[in-house]
C-alpha atoms as a PDB file:
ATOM      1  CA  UNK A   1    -178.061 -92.927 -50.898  1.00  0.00           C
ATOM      2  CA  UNK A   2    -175.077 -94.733 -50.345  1.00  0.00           C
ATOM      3  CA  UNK A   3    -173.873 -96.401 -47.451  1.00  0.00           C
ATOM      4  CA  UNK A   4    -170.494 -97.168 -46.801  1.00  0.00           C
ATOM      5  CA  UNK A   5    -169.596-100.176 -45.346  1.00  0.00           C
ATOM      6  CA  UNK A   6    -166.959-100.972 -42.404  1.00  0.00           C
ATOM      7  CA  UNK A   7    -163.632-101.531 -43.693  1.00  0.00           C
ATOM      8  CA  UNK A   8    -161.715-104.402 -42.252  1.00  0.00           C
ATOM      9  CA  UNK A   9    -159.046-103.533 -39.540  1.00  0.00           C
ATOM     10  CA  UNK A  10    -155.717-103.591 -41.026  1.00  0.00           C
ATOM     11  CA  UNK A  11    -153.705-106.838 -41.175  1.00  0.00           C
ATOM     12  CA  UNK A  12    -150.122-107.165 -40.506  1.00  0.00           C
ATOM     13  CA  UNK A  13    -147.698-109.528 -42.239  1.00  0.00           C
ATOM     14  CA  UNK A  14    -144.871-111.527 -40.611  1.00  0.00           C
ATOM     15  CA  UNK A  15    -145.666-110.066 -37.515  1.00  0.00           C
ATOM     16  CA  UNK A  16    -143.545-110.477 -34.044  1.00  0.00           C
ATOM     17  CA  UNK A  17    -146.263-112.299 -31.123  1.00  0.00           C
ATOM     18  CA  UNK A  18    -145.605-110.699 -27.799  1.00  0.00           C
ATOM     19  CA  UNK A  19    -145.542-113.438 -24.871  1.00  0.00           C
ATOM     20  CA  UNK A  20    -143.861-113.453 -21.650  1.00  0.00           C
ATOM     21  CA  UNK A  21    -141.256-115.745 -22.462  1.00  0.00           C
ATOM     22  CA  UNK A  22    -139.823-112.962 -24.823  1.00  0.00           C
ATOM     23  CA  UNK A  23    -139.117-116.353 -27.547  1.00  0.00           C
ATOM     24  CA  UNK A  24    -140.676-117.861 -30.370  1.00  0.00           C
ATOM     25  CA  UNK A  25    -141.437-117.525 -33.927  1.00  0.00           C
ATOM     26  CA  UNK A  26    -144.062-115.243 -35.495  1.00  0.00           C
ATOM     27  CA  UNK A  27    -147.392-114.658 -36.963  1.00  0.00           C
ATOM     28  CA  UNK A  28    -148.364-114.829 -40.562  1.00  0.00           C
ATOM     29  CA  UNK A  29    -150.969-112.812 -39.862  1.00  0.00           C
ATOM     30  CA  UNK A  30    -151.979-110.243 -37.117  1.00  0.00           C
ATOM     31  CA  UNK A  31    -154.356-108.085 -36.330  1.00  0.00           C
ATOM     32  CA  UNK A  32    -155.575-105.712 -33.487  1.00  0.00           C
ATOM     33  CA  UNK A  33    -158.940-105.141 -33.598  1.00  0.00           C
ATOM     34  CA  UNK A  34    -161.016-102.394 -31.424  1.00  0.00           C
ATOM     35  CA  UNK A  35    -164.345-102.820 -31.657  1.00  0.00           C
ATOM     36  CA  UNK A  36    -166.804-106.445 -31.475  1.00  0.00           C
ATOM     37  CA  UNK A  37    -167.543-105.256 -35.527  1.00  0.00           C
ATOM     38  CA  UNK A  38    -163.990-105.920 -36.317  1.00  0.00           C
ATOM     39  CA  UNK A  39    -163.337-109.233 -34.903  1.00  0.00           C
ATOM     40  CA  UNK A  40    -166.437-110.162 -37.183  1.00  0.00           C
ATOM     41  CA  UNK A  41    -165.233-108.758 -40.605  1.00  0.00           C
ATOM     42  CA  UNK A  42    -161.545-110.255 -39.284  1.00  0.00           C
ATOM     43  CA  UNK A  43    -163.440-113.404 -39.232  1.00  0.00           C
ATOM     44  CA  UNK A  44    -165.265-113.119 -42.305  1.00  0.00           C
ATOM     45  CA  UNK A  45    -162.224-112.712 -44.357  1.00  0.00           C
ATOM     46  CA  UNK A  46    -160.442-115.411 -42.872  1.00  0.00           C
ATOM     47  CA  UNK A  47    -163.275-118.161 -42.872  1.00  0.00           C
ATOM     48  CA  UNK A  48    -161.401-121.579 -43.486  1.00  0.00           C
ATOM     49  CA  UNK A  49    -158.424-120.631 -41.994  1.00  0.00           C
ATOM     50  CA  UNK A  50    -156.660-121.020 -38.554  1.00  0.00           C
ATOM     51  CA  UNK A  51    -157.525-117.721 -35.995  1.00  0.00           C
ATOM     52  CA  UNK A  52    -156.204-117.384 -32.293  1.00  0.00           C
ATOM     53  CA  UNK A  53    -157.028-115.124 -30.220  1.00  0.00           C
ATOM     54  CA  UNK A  54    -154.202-113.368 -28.114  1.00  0.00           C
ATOM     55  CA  UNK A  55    -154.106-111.145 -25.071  1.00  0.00           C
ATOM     56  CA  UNK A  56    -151.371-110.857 -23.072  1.00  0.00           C
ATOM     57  CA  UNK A  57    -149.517-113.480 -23.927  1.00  0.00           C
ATOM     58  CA  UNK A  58    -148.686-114.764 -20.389  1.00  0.00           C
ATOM     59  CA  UNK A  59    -149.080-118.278 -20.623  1.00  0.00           C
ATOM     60  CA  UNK A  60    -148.164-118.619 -23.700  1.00  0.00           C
ATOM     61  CA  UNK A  61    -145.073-120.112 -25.732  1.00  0.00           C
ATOM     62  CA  UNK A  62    -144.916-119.810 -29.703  1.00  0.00           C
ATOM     63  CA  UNK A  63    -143.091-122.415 -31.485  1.00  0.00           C
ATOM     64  CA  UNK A  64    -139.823-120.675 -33.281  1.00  0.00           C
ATOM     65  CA  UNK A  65    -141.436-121.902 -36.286  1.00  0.00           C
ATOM     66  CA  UNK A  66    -144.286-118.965 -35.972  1.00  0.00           C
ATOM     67  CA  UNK A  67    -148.021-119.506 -36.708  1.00  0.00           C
ATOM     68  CA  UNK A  68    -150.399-119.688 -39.485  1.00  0.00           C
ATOM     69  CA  UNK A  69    -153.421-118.359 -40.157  1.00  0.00           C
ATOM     70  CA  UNK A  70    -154.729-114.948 -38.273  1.00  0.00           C
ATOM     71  CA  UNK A  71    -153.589-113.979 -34.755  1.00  0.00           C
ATOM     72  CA  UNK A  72    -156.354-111.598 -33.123  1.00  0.00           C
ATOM     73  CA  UNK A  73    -155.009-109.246 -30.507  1.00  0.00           C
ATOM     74  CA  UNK A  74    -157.873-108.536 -28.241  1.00  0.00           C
ATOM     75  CA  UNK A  75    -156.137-106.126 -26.203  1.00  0.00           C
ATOM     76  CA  UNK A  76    -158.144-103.135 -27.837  1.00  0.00           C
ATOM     77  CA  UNK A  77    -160.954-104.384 -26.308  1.00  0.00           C
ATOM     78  CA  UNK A  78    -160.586-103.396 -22.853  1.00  0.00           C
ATOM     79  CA  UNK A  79    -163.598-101.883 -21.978  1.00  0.00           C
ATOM     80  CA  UNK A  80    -164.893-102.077 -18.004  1.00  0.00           C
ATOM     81  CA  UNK A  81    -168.475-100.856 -17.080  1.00  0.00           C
ATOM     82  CA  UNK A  82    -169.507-100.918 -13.192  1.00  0.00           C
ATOM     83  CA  UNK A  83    -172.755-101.248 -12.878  1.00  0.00           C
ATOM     84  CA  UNK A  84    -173.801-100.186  -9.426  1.00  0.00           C
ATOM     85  CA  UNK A  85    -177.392 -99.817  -8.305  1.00  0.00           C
ATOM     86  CA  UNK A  86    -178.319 -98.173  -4.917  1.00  0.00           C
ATOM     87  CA  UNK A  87    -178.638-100.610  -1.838  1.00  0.00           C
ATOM     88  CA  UNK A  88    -177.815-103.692  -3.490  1.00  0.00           C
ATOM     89  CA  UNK A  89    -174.734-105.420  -1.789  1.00  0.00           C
ATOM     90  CA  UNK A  90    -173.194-106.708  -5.118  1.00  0.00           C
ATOM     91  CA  UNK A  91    -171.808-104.971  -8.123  1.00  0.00           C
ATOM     92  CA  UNK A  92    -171.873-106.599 -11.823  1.00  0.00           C
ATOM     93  CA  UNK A  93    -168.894-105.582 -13.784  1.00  0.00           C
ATOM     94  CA  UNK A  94    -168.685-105.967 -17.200  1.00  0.00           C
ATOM     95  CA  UNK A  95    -165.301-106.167 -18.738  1.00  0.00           C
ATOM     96  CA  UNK A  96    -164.354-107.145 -22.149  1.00  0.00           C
ATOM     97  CA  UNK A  97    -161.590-109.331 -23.368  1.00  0.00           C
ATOM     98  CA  UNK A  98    -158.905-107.347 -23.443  1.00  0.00           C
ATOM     99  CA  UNK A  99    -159.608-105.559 -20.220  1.00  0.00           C
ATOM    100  CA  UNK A 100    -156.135-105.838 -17.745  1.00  0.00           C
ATOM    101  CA  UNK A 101    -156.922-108.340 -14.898  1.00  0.00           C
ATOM    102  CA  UNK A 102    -154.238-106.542 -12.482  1.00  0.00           C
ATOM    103  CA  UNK A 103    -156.010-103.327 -12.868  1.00  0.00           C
ATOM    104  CA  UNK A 104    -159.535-104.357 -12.423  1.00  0.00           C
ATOM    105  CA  UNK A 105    -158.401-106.452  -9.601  1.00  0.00           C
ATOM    106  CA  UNK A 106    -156.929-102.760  -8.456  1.00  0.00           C
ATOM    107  CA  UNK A 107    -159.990-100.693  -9.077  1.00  0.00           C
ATOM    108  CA  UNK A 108    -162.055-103.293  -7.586  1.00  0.00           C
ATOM    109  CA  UNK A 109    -159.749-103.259  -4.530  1.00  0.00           C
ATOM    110  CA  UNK A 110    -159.963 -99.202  -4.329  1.00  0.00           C
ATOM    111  CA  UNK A 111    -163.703 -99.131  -4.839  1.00  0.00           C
ATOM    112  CA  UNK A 112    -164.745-101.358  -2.009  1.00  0.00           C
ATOM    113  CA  UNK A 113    -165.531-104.860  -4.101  1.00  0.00           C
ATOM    114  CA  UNK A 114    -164.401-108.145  -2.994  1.00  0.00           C
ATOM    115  CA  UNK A 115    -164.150-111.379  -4.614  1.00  0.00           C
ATOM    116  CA  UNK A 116    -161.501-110.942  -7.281  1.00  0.00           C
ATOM    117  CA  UNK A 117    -158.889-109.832  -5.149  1.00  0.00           C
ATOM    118  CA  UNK A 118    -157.482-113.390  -4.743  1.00  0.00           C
ATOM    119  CA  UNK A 119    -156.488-113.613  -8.426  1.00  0.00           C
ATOM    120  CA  UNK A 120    -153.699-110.637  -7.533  1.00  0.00           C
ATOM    121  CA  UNK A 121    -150.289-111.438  -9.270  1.00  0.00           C
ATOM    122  CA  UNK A 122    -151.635-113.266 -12.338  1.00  0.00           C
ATOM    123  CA  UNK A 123    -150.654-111.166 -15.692  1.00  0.00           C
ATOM    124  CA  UNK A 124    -153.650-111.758 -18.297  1.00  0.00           C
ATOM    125  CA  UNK A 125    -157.004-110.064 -19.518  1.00  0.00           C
ATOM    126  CA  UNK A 126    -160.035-111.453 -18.869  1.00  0.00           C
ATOM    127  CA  UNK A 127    -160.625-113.015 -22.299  1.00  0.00           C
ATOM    128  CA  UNK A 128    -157.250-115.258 -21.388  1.00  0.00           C
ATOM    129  CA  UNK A 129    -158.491-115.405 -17.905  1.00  0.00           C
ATOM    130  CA  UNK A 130    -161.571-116.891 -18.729  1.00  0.00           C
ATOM    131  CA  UNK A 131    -160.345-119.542 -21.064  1.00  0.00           C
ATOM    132  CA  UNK A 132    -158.132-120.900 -18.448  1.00  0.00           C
ATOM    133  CA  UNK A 133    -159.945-120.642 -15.510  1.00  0.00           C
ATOM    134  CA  UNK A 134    -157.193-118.789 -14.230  1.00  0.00           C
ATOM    135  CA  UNK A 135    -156.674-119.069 -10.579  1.00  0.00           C
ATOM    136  CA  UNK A 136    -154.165-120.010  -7.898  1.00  0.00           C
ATOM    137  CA  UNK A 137    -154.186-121.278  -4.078  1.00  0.00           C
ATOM    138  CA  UNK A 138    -156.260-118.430  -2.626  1.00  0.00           C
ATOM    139  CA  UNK A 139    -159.467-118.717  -5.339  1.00  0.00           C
ATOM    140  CA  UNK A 140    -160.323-118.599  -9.198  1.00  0.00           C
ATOM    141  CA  UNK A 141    -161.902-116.713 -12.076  1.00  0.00           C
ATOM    142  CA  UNK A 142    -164.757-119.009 -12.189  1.00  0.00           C
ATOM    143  CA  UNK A 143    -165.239-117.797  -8.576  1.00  0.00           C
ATOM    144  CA  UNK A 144    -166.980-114.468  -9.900  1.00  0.00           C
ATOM    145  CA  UNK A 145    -168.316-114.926 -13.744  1.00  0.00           C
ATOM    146  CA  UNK A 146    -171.865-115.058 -14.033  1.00  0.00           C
ATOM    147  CA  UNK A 147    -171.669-115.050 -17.962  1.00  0.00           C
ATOM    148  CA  UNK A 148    -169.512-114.869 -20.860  1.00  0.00           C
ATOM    149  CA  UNK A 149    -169.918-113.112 -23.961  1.00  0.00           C
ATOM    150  CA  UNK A 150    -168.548-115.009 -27.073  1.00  0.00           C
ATOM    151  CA  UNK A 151    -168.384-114.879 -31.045  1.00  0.00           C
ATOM    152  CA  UNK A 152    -168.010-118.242 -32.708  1.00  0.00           C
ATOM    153  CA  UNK A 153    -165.838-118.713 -35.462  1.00  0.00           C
ATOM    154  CA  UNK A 154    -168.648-118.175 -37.778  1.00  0.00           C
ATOM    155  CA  UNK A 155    -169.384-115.055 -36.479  1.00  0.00           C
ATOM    156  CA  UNK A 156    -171.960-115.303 -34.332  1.00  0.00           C
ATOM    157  CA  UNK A 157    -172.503-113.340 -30.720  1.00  0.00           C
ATOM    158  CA  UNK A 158    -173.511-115.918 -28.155  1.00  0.00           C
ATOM    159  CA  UNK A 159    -173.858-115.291 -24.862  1.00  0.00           C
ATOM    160  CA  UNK A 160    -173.554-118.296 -21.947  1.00  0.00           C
ATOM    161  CA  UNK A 161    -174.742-117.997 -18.595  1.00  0.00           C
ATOM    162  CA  UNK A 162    -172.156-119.752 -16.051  1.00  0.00           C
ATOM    163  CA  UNK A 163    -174.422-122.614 -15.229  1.00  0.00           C
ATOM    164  CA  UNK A 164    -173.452-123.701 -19.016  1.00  0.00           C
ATOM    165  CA  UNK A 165    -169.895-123.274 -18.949  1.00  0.00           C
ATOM    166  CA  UNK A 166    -168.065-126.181 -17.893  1.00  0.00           C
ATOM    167  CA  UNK A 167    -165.201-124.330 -15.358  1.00  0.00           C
ATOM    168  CA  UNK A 168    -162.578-126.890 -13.903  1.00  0.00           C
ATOM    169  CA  UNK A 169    -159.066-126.750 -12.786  1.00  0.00           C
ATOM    170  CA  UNK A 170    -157.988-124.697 -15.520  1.00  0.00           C
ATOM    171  CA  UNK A 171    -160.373-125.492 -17.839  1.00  0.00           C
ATOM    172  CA  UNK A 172    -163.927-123.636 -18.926  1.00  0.00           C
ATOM    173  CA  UNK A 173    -164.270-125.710 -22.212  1.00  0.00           C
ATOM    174  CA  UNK A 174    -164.486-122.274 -23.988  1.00  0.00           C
ATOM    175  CA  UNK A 175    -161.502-122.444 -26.239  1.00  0.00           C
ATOM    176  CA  UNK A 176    -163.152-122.369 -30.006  1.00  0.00           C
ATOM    177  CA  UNK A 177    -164.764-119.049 -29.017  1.00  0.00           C
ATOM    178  CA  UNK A 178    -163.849-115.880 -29.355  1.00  0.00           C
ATOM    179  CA  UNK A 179    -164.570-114.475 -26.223  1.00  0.00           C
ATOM    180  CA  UNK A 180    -165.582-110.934 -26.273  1.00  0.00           C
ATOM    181  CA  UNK A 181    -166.214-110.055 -22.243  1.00  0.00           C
ATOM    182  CA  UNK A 182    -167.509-111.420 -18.787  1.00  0.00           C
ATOM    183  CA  UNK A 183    -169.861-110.298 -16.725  1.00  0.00           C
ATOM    184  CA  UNK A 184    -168.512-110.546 -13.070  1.00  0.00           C
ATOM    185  CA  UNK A 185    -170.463-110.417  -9.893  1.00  0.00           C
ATOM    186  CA  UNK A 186    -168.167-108.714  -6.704  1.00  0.00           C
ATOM    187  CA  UNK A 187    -169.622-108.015  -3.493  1.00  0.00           C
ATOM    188  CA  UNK A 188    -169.121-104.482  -2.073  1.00  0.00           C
ATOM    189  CA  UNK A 189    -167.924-104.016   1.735  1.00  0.00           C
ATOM    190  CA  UNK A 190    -168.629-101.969   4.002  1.00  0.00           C
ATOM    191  CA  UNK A 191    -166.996 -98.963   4.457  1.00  0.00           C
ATOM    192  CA  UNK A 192    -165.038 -99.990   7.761  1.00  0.00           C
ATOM    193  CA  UNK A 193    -163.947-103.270   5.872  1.00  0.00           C
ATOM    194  CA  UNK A 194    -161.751-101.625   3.029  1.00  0.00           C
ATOM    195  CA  UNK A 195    -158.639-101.426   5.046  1.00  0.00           C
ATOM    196  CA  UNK A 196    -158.785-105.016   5.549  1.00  0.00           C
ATOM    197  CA  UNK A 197    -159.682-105.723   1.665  1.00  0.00           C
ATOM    198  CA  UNK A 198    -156.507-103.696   0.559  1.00  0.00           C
ATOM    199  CA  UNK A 199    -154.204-105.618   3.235  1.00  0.00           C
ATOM    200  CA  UNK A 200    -155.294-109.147   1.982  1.00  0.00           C
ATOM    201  CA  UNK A 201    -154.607-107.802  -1.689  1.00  0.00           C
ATOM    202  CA  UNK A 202    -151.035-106.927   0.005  1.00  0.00           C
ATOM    203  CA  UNK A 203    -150.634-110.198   1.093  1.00  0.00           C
ATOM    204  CA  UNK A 204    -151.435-111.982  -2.367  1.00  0.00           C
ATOM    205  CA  UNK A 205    -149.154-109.732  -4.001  1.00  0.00           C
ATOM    206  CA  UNK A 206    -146.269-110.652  -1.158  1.00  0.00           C
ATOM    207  CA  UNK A 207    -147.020-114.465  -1.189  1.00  0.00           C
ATOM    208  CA  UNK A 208    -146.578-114.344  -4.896  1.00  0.00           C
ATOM    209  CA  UNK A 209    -143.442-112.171  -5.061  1.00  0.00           C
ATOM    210  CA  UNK A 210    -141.812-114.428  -2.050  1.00  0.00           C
ATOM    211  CA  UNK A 211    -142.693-117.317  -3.564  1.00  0.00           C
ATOM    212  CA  UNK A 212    -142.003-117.323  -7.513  1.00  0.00           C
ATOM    213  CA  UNK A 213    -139.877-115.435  -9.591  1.00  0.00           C
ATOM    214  CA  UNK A 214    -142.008-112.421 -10.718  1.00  0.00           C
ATOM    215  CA  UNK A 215    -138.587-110.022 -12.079  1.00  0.00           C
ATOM    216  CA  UNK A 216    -137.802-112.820 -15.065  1.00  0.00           C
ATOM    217  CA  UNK A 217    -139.184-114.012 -18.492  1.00  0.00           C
ATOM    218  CA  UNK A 218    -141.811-116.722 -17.587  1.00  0.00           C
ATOM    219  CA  UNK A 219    -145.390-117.659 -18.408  1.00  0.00           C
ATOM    220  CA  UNK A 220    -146.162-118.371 -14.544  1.00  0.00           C
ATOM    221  CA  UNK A 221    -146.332-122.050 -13.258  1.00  0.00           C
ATOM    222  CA  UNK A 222    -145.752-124.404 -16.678  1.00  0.00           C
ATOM    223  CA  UNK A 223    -147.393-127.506 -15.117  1.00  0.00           C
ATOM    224  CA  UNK A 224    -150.670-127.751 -13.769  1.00  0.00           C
ATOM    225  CA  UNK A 225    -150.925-129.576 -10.341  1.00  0.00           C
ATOM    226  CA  UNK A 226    -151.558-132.973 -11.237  1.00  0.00           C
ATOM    227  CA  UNK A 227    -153.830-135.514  -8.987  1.00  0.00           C
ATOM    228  CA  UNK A 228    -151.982-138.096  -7.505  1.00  0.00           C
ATOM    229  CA  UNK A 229    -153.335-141.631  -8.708  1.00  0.00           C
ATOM    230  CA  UNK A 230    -152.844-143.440  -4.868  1.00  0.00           C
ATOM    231  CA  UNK A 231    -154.348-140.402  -2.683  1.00  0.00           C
ATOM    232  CA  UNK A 232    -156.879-139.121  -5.284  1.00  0.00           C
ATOM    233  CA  UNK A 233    -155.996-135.616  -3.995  1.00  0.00           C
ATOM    234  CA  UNK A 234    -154.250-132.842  -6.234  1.00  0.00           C
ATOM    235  CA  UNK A 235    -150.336-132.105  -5.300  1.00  0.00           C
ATOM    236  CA  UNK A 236    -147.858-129.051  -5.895  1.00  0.00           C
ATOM    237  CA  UNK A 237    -146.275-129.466  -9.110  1.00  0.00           C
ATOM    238  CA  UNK A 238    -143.733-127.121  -7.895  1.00  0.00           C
ATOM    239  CA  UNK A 239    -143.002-130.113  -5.139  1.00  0.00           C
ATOM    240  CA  UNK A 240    -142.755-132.423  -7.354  1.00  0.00           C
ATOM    241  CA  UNK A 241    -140.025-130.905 -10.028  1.00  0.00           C
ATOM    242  CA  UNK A 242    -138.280-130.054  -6.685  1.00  0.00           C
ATOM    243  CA  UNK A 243    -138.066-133.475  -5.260  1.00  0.00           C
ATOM    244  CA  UNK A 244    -137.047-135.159  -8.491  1.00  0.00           C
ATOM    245  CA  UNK A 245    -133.927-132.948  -8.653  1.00  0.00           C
ATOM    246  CA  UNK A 246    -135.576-130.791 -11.472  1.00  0.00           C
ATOM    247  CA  UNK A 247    -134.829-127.189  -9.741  1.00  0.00           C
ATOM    248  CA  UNK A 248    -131.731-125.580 -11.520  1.00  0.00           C
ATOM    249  CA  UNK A 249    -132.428-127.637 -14.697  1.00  0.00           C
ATOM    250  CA  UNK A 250    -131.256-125.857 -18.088  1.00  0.00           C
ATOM    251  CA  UNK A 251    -131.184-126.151 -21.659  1.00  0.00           C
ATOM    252  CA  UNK A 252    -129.771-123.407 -23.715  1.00  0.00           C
ATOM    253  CA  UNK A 253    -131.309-120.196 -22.485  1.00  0.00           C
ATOM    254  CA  UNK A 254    -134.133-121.794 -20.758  1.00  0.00           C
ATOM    255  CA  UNK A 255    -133.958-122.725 -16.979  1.00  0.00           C
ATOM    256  CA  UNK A 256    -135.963-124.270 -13.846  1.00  0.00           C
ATOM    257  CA  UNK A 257    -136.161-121.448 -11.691  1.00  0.00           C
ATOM    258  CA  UNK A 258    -134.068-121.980  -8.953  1.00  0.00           C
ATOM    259  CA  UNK A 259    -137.260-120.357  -6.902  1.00  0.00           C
ATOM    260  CA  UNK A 260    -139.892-121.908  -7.920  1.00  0.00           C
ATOM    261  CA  UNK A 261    -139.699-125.368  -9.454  1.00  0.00           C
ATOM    262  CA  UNK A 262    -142.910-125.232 -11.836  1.00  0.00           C
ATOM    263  CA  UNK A 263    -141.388-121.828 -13.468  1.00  0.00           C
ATOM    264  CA  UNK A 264    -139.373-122.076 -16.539  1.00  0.00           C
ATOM    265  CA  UNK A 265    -137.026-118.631 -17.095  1.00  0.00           C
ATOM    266  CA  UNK A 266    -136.306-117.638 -20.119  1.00  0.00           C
ATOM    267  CA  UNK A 267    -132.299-115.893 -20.346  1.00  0.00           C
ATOM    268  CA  UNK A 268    -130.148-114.304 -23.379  1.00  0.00           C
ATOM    269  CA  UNK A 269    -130.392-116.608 -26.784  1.00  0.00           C
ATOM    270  CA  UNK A 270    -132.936-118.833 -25.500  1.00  0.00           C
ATOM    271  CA  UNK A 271    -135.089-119.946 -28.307  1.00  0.00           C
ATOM    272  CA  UNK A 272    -139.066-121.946 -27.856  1.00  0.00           C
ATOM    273  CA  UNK A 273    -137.017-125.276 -28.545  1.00  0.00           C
ATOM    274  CA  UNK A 274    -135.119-124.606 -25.424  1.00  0.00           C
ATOM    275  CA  UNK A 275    -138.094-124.182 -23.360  1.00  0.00           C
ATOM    276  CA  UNK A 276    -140.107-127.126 -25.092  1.00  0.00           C
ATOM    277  CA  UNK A 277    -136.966-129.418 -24.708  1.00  0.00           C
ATOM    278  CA  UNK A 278    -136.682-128.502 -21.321  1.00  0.00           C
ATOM    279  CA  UNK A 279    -140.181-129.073 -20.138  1.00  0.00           C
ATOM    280  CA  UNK A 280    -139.850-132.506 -21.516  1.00  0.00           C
ATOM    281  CA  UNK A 281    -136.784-133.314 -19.928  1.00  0.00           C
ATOM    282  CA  UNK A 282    -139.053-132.574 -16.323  1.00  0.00           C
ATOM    283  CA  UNK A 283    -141.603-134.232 -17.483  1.00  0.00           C
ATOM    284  CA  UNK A 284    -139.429-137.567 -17.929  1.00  0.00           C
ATOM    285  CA  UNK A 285    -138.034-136.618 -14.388  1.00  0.00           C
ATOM    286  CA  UNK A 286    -141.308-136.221 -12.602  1.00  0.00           C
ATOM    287  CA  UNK A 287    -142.796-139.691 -13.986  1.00  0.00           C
ATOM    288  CA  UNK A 288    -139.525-141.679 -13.344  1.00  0.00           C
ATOM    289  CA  UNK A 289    -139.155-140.383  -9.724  1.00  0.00           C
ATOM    290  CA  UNK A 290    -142.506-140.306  -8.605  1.00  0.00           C
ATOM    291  CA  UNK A 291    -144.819-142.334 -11.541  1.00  0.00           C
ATOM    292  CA  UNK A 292    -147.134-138.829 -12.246  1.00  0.00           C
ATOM    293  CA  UNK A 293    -147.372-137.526 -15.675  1.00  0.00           C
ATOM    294  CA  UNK A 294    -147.369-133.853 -15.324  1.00  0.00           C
ATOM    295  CA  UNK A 295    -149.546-131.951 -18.391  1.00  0.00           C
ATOM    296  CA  UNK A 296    -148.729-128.687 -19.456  1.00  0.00           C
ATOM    297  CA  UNK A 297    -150.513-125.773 -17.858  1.00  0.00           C
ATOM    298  CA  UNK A 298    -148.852-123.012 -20.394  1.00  0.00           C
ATOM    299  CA  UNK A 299    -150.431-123.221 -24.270  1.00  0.00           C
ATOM    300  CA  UNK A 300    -148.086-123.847 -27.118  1.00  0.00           C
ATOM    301  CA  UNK A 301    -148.606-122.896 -30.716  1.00  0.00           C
ATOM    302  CA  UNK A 302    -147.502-124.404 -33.442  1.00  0.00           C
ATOM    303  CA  UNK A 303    -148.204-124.120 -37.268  1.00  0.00           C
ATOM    304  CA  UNK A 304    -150.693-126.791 -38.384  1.00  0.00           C
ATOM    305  CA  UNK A 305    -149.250-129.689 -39.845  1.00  0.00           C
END
């Protein structure tokens, strides 16, 4: 008898690398793979080589150079199970990496489940959302994963429980895996509770479209909030850039948002140089006016050297 064997998802050449910013160079190699067996064989036939994994592309800039090596677009994974079992107060969802974070944070909302509902307003999947700890000043991802389902770059499925993932301030120490999915624990409210579940999902959604510039090109705040050396406490990046004269800032097509000081905007012609250039020029600004080193919050890829 003869079995056939998978055949390896199909590979594109020179391909363009959606991100937010709309800018940037493109990808040597890309690939959109639906189905854990694919990412393996992907891996397989690029062992040795550079591979990034990609899913929405929010907080992300791409040097205009482009990438090397394989570019995996998770987005075809995007599975979400609910697993619900009578009388228990909680719900374990299990979402893979490609899954939208606005629209489970949506169905959660609708169902009756609380706990991710603070995360409203931040464009990524769950894969991304993972990797950075994504979060903001109502509550993080962290907040809700009770495990994370992984492949490393060898291939193998490994599955972490989160009292071994390191989580910080934008950091889970996860970025050499491939991560598949997350398991995420919500709490389900009562029935006379929902109204007030959808209202604070409202006001996330207001806060955020009062507060930053949600209608242009951007990857979200670029900076993460630093810790000030003499008060030990962490402060508004945002404040910062605003205070050392930073809002307003441009280079080429790129621009401080006039808005919100930790959002770069990107306009017509504006190329990843702009935006690089740019965030180095408020960089220099921040530490001269106020002595803080700000660190990039946004990922940048570049061809290896």
């Amino acid at each position: 008898m003869i079995v056939s064997q998978p055949s390896t998802p199909r590979v594109e050449h020179d391909a363009p690398i959606p991100t937010w910013f709309g800018v940037g160079g493109r990808a040597d190699a890309l690939a959109r793979p639906r189905a854990v067996d694919e990412v393996r064989e992907l891996l397989r036939a690029h062992a040795g080589g550079p591979v990034r994994a990609l899913g929405e592309g929010a907080n992300l800039i791409v040097d205009d150079e482009g990438v090397d090596g394989l570019v995996l677009d998770l987005r075809g994974l995007s599975g979400v199970e609910w697993l619900e079992r009578p009388g228990e107060s909680t719900v374990l969802v299990r979402a893979q990496s490609g899954a939208d974070l606005p629209r489970l944070i949506t169905e959660s909302a609708r169902r009756g489940l609380t706990g991710i509902e603070t995360l409203a307003g931040i464009p990524a999947t769950i894969g991304g959302a993972i990797v950075m700890n994504a979060g903001g000043a109502f509550g993080q991802i962290s907040d809700v994963v009770e495990g994370v389902q992984a492949l490393t770059r060898a291939g193998e499925i490994v599955t972490i429980p989160r009292s071994k993932i390191d989580f910080g301030y934008r950091h889970s120490g996860l970025n050499d895996l491939i991560i598949l999915g997350a398991d995420l624990r919500l709490r389900r409210v009562p029935e006379s509770e929902r109204a007030a579940l959808r209202d604070r999902l409202k006001e996330v959604m207001a806060y955020k479209k009062g507060s930053q510039p949600m209608a242009e090109r951007s990857a979200g705040c670029f900076f993460k909030n630093p810790t000030d050396p003499k008060t030990g406490q962490r402060v508004s990046a945002g404040m910062l850039i605003d205070r050392a004269g930073g809002k307003g800032l441009r280079i080429g097509g790129a621009t401080v948002s006039d808005r919100h000081a930790n959002f770069i905007v990107t306009g017509p012609g504006c190329t990843a140089r702009d935006v690089l250039t740019l965030a180095d020029q408020v960089v220099q600004r921040v530490r001269e006016h106020s002595g803080i080193q700000l660190e990039r919050e946004v990922v940048v890829w570049r061809r290896a050297q």
